[in-house]
Protein backbone atom coordinates (compact mmCIF):
# COMPACT_ATOMS: atom_id res chain seq x y z
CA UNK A 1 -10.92 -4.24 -23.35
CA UNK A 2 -8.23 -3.67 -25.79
CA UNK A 3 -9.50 0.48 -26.21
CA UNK A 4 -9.33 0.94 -22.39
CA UNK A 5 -7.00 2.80 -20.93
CA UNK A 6 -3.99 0.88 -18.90
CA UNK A 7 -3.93 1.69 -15.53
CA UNK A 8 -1.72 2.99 -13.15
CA UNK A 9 0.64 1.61 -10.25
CA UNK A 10 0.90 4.05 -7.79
CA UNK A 11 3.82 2.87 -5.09
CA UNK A 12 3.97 4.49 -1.97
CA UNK A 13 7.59 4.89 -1.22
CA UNK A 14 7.72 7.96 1.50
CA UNK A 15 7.88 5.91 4.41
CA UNK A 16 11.58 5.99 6.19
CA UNK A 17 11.01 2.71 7.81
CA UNK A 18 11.07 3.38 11.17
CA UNK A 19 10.54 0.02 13.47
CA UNK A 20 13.02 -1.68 10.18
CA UNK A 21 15.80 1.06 10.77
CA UNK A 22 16.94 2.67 7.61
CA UNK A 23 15.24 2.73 3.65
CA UNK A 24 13.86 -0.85 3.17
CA UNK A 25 12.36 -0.22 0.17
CA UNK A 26 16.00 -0.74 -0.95
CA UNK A 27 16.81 -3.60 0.33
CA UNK A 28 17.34 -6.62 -1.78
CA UNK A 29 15.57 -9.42 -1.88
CA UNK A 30 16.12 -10.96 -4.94
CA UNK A 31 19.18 -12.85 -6.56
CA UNK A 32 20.49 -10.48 -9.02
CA UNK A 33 20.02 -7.43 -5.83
CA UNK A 34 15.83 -6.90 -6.58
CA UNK A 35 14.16 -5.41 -4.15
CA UNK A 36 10.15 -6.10 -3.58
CA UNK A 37 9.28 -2.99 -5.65
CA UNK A 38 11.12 -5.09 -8.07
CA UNK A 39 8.76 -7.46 -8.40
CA UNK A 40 5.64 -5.49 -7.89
CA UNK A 41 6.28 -3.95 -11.35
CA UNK A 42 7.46 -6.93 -12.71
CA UNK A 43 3.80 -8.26 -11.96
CA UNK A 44 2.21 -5.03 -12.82
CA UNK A 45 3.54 -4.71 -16.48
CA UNK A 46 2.78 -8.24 -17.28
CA UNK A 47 -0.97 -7.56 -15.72
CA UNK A 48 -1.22 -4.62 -18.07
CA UNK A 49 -0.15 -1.57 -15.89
CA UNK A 50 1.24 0.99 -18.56
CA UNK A 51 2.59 3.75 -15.94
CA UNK A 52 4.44 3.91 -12.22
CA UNK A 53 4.21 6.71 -10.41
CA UNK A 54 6.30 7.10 -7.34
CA UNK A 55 5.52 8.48 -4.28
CA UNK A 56 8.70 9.24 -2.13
CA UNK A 57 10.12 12.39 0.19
CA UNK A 58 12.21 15.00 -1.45
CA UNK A 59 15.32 13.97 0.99
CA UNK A 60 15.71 10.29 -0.68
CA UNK A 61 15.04 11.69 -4.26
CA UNK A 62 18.54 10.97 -5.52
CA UNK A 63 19.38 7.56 -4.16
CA UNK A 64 16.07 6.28 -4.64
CA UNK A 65 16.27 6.84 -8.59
CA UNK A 66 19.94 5.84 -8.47
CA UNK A 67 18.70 2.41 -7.10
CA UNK A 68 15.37 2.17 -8.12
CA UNK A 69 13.89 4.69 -10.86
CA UNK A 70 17.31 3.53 -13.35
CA UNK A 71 15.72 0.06 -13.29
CA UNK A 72 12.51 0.76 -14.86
CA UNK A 73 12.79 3.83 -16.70
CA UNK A 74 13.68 2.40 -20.10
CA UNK A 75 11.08 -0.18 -19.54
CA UNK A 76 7.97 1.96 -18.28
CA UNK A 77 6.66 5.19 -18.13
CA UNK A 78 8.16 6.53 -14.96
CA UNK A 79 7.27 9.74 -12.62
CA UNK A 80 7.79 10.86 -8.96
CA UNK A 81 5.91 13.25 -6.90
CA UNK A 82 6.97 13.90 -3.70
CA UNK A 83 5.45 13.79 -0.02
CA UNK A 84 5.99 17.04 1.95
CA UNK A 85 5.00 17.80 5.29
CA UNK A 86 3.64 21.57 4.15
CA UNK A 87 1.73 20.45 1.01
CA UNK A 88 -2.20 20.66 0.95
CA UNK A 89 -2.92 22.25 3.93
CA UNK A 90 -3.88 25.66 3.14
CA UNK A 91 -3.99 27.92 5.81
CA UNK A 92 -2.70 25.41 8.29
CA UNK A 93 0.78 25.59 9.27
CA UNK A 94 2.07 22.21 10.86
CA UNK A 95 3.40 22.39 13.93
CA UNK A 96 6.84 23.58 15.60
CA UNK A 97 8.35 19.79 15.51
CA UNK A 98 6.50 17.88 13.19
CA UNK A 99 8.65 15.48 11.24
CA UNK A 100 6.66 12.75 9.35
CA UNK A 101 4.09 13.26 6.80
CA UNK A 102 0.83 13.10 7.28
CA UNK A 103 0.11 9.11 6.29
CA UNK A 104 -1.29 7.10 3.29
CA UNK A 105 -4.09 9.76 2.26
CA UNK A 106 -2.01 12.27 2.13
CA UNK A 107 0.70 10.42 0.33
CA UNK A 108 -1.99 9.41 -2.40
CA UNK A 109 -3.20 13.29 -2.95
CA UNK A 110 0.28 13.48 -4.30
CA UNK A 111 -0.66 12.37 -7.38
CA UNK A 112 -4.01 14.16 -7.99
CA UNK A 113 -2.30 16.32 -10.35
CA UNK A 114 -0.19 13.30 -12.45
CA UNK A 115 -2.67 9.93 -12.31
CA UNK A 116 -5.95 11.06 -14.72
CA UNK A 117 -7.00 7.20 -15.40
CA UNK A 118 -8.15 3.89 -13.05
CA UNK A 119 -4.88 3.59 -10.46
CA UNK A 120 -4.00 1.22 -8.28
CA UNK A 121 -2.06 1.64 -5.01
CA UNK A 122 0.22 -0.22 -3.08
CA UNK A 123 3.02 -0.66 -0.79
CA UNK A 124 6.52 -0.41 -1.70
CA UNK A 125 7.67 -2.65 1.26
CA UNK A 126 4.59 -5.31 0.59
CA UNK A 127 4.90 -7.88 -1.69
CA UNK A 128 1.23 -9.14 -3.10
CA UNK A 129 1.33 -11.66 -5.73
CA UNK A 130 1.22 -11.74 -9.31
CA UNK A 131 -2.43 -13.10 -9.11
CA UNK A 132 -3.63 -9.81 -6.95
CA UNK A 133 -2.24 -7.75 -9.80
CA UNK A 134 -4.17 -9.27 -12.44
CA UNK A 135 -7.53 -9.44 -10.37
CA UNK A 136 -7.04 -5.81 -10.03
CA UNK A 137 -6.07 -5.14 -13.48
CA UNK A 138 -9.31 -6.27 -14.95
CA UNK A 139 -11.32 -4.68 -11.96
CA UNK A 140 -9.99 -1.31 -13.02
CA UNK A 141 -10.33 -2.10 -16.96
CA UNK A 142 -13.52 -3.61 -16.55
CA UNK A 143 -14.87 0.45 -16.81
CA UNK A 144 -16.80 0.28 -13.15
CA UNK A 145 -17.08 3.43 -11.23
CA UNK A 146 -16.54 1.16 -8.35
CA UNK A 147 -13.29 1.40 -6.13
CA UNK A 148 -11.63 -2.02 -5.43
CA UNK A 149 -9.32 -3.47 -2.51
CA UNK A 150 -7.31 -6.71 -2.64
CA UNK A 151 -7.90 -8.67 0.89
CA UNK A 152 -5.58 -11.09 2.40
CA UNK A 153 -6.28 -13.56 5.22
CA UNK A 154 -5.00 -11.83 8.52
CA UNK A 155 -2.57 -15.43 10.08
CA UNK A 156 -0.67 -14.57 6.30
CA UNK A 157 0.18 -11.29 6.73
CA UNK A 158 2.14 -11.29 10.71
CA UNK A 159 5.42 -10.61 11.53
CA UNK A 160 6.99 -13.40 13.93
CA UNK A 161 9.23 -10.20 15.55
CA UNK A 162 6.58 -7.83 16.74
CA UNK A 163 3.47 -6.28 16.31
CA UNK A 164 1.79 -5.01 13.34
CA UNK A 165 -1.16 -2.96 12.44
CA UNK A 166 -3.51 -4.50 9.92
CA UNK A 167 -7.54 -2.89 8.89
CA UNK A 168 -9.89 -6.04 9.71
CA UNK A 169 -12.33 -5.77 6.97
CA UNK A 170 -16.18 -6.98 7.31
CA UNK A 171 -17.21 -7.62 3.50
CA UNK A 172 -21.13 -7.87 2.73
CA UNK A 173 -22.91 -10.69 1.00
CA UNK A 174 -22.94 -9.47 -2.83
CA UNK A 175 -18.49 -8.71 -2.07
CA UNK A 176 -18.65 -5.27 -1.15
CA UNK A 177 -16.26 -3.15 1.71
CA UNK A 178 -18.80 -2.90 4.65
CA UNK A 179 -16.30 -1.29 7.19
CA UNK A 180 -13.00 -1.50 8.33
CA UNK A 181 -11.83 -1.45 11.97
CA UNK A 182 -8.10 0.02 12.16
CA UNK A 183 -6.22 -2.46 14.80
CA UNK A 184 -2.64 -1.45 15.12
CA UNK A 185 -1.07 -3.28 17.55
CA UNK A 186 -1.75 -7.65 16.75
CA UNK A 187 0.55 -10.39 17.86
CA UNK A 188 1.11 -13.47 17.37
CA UNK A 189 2.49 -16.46 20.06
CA UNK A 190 2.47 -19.43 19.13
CA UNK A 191 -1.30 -19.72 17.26
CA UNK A 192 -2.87 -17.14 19.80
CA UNK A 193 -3.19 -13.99 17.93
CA UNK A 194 -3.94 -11.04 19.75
CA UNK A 195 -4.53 -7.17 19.31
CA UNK A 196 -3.64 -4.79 22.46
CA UNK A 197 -5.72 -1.05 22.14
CA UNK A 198 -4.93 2.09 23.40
CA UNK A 199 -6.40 1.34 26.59
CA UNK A 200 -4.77 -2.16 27.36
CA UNK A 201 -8.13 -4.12 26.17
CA UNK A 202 -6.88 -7.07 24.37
CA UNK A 203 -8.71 -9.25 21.73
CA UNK A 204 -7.99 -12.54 20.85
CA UNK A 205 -8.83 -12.81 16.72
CA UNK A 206 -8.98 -16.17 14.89
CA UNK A 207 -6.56 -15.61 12.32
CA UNK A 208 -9.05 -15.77 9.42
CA UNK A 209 -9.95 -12.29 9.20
CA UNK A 210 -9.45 -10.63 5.74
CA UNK A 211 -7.43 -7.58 5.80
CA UNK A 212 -6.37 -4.77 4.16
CA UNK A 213 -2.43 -4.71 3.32
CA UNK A 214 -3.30 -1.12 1.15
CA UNK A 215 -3.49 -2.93 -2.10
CA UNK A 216 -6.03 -0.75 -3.67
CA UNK A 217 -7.83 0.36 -6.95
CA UNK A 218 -9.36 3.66 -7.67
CA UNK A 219 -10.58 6.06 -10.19
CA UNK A 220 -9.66 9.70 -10.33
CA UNK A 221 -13.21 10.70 -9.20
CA UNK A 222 -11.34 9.66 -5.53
CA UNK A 223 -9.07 12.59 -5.36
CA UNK A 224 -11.44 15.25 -4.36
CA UNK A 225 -13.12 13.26 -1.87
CA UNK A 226 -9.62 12.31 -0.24
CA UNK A 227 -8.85 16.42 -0.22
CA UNK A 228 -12.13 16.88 1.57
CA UNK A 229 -11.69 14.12 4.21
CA UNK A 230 -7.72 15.19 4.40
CA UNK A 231 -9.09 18.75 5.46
CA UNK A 232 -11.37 17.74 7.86
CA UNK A 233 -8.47 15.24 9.34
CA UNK A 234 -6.36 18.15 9.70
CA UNK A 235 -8.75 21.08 11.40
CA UNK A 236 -9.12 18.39 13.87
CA UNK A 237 -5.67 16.78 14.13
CA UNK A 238 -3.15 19.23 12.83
CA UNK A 239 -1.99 20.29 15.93
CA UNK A 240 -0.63 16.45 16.75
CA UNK A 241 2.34 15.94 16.16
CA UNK A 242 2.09 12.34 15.14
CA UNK A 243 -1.25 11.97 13.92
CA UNK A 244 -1.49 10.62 10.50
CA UNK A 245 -4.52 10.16 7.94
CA UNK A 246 -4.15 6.35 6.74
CA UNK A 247 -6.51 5.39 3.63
CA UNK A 248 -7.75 2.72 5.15
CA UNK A 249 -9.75 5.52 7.95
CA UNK A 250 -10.59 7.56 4.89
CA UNK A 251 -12.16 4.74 2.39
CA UNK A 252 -13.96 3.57 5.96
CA UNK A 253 -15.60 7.45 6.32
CA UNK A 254 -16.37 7.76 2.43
CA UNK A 255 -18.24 4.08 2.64
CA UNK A 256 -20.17 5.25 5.69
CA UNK A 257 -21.03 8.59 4.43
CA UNK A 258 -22.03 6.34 0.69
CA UNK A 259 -19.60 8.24 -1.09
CA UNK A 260 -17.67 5.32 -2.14
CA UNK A 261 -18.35 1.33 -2.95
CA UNK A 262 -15.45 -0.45 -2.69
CA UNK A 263 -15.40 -4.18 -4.11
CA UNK A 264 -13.46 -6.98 -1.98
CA UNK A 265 -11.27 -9.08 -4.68
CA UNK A 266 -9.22 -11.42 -3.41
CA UNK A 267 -6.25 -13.22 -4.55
CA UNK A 268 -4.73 -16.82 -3.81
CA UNK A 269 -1.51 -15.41 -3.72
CA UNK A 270 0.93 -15.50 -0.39
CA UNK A 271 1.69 -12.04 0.63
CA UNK A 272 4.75 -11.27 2.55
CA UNK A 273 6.56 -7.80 3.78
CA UNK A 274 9.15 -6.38 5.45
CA UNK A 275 8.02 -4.92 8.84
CA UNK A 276 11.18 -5.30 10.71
CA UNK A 277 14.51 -6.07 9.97
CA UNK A 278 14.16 -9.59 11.04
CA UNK A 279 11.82 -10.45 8.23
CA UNK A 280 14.07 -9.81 5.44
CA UNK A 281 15.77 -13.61 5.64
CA UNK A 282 12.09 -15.30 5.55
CA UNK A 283 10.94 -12.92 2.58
CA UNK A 284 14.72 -13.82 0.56
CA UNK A 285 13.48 -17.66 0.97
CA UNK A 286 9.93 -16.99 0.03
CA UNK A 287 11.20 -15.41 -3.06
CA UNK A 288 13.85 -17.71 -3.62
CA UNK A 289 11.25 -20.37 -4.34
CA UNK A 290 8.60 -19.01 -6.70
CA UNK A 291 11.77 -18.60 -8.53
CA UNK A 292 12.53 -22.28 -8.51
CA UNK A 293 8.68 -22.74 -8.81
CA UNK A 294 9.06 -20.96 -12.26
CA UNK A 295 7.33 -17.73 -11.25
CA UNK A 296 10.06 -15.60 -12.00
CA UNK A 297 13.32 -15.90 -13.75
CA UNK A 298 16.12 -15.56 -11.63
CA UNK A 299 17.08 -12.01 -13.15
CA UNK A 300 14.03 -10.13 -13.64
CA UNK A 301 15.93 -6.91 -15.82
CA UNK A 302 18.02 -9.01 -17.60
């Protein structure tokens, strides 16, 4: 153990926050102004992470390490790389109007060039658990080829102020990724939980379900399969303005097509996330006591 190589945390930070309404991956959380990416690396370093790499857009470069990068970079090896609509898609040009990038694959393929050892991937807006970054920790030390992804029970991971989208996993005997069906609109009333499809077909789930909340561990060995399958998404979707290639889809198509095995670890750990602005208050208390629990201190940099 002690001659592997530490992995890396690889934090997806692109997203704008749309449904929130403005950049709440810097939005405190914490006492002393932490925000969840706070204590995601917190977690990370003391699970044995020994590098962050950010992934964010060009246009929130300079208040994002203002607010964010300052914290860590005396304390970790830092970099940024930076998700553009125009990058890897040669000979395609995106079309008139396109504003977002093109999802989670895509934001991952940033890094091909910067992350040569195991990685993990998460997040910035989800908060998993100190317990989900140690399980992956020794997953990706442990020397397996294998990929890994952290599931969480589906009634822990819903907003009480709107829909969400969550990938239902289906896990086989011996704890390995079967399949995962993409369900992106799931509600909660009351203890009904429901998911509405494109076509108006509702489902009622039990709650149970283990899920994916993107919380994942690779190899480098990944990144040319994610080019291939990012290709393929884009001769076929690159015309849409709003599709996007979410790594959730892509891991699904690589474990059909048995170019990946992905092992299901799991964590006892609560996780909790920002999805609208509503949530903020509930994740502030939820933080508030694992600090009085002892899990934290109350200033993380200090």
């Amino acid at each position: 153990m002690d001659t592997m190589v530490s992995p890396t945390l690889l934090v997806l930070a692109a997203g704008m926050g749309s449904r929130y309404g403005g950049l709440k991956q810097l939005d405190p959380v914490g006492p002393d102004g932490e925000t969840i990416m706070d204590y995601s690396i917190f977690d990370a370093r003391r699970a044995g992470f020994g590098k962050v790499v950010f992934v964010i857009r060009k246009s929130i470069e300079e208040p994002f390490k203002k607010t964010v990068g300052t914290r860590y970079e005396k304390r970790v090896p830092v970099e940024y790389v930076f998700q553009e609509i125009g990058k890897l898609i040669p000979g395609i040009s995106p079309p008139e109007g396109r504003t977002k990038p093109w999802g989670t694959t895509h934001a991952i393929l940033m890094a091909a060039n910067t992350i040569h050892e195991p990685f993990a991937v998460i997040n910035a807006d989800d908060f998993y658990g100190a317990g989900s970054f140690r399980v992956l920790a020794q997953h990706l030390q442990s020397g397996t080829p294998d990929d890994a992804m952290i599931g969480f029970v589906l009634r822990n991971t819903l907003s009480e102020f709107g829909s969400v989208a969550r990938g239902v996993c289906h896990v086989t005997e011996d704890g390995y990724l079967k399949d995962i069906t993409e369900l992106k609109s799931i509600e909660r009333e009351g203890s009904r939980i429901t998911n509405i499809d494109s076509e108006g077909q509702e489902t009622v789930l039990n709650g149970s379900e283990l899920v994916s909340m993107n919380m994942w561990g690779f190899t480098p060995q990944i990144f040319p399969l994610l080019y291939e399958h990012f290709q393929r998404f884009l001769k076929r979707y690159g015309d849409d303005l709003n599709a996007e290639c979410y790594i959730p889809g892509t891991v699904n198509s690589l474990i059909q097509a048995e170019q990946a095995c992905v092992k299901v670890l799991r964590s006892g750990d609560a996780w909790f996330g920002v999805t609208y602005r509503e949530d903020q208050p509930r994740v502030v208390q939820s933080i508030g006591r694992l600090i009085e629990q002892g899990t934290y201190p109350r200033r993380l940099w200090q």
